[in-house]
Protein backbone atom coordinates (compact mmCIF):
# COMPACT_ATOMS: atom_id res chain seq x y z
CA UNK A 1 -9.92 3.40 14.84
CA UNK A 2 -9.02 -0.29 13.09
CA UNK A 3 -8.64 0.63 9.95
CA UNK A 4 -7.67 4.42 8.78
CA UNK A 5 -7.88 5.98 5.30
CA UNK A 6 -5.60 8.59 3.79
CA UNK A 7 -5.48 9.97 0.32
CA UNK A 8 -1.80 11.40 -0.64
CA UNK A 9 -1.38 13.48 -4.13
CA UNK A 10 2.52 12.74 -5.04
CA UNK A 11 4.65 14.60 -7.66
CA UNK A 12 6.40 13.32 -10.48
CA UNK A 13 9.37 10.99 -9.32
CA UNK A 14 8.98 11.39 -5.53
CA UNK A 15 10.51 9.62 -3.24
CA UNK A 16 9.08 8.22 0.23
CA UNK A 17 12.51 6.97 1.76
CA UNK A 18 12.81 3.68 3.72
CA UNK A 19 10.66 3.57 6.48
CA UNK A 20 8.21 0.76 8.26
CA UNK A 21 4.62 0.61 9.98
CA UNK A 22 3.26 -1.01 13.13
CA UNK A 23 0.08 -1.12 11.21
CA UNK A 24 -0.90 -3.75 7.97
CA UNK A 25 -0.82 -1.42 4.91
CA UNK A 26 -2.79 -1.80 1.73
CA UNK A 27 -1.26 1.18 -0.77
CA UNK A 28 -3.43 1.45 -3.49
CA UNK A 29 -2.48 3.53 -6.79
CA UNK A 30 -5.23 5.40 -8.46
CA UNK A 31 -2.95 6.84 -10.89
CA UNK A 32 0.56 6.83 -11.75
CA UNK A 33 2.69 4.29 -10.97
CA UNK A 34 4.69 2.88 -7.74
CA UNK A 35 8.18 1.45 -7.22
CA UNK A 36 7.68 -0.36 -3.79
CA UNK A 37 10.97 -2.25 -2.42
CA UNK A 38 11.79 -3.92 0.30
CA UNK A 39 14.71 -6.43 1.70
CA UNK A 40 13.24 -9.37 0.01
CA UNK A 41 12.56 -7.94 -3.44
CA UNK A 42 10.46 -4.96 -5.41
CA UNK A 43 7.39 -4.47 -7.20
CA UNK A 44 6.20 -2.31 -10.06
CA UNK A 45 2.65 -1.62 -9.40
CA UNK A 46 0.81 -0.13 -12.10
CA UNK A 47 -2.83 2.19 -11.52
CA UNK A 48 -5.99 0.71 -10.64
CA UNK A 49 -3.54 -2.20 -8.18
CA UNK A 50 -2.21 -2.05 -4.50
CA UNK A 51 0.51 -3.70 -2.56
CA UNK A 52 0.14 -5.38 0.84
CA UNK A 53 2.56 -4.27 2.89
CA UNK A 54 2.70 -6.59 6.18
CA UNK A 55 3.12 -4.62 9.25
CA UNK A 56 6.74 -4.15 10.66
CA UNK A 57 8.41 -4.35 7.09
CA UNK A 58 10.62 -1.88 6.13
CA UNK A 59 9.78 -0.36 2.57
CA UNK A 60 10.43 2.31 0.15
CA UNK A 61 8.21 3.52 -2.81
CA UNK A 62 9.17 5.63 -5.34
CA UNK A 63 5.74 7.17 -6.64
CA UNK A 64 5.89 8.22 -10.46
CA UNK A 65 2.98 10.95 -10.63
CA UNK A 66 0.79 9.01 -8.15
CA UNK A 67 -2.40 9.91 -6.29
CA UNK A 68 -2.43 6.85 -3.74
CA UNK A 69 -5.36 5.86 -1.27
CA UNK A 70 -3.72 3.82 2.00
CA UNK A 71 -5.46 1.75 4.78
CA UNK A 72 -3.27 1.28 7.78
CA UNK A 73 -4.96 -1.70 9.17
CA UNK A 74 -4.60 -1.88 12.97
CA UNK A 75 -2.99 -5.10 13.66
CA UNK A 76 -5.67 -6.76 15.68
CA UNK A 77 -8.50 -5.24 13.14
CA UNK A 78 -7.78 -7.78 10.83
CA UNK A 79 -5.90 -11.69 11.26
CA UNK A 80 -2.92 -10.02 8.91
CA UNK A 81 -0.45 -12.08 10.87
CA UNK A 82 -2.17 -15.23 10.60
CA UNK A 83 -1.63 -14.68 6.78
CA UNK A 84 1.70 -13.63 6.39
CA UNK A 85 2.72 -16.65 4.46
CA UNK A 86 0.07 -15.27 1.43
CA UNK A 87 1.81 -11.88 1.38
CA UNK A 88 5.37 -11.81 2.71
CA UNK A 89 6.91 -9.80 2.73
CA UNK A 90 4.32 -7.70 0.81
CA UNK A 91 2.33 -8.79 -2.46
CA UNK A 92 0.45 -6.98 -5.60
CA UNK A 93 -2.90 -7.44 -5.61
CA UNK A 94 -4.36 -7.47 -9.34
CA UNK A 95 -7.67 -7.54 -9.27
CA UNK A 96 -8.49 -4.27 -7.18
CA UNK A 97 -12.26 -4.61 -5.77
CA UNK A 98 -15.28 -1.57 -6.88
CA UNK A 99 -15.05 -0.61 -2.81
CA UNK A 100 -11.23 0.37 -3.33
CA UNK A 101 -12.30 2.39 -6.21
CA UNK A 102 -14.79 4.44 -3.73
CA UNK A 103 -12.13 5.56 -1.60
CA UNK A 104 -11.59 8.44 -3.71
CA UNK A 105 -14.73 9.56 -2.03
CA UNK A 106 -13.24 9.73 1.51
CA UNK A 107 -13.69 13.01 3.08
């Protein structure tokens, strides 16, 4: 599978500890809010928004009463590489498109 979906319910002030991907992921927040860090700087990422996070970079996201949809892009699914300079080490993305929205509906 290129690109894999996977809804995750978080409690209040949890903490997913440092850790990295091989895959591209795009974390979006449905609710709540997310803390996302990494060596180069941090992010405050408000609902309704996701974060890019290039594959290989090691992160940490504190999730403040989050329900989060993710998308672990395979790395040859998608020419992530080829734009790292638009998103390194990992960017917010404000304007969050309706097909995000419908990943709620994921079985």
């Amino acid at each position: 599978m290129d690109v894999l979906p996977v809804g995750t319910d978080y409690p209040p002030d949890h903490l997913l500890a440092r850790h990295e991907h091989r895959c591209a992921q795009l974390l979006y927040g449905r609710s709540g809010t997310m803390l996302v860090a990494t060596d180069d700087g941090s992010w405050t990422v408000p609902v309704d928004r996701a974060v890019l996070i290039p594959p290989g970079v090691a992160h940490e996201v504190r999730f403040l009463d989050v329900t989060t949809w993710s998308l672990y892009i395979e790395p040859d699914a998608a020419p992530v590489r080829q734009l790292a300079f638009v998103y390194r080490p990992a960017v917010v993305l404000n304007a969050v498109n309706a097909w995000l929205h419908q990943l709620q509906d994921t079985p």
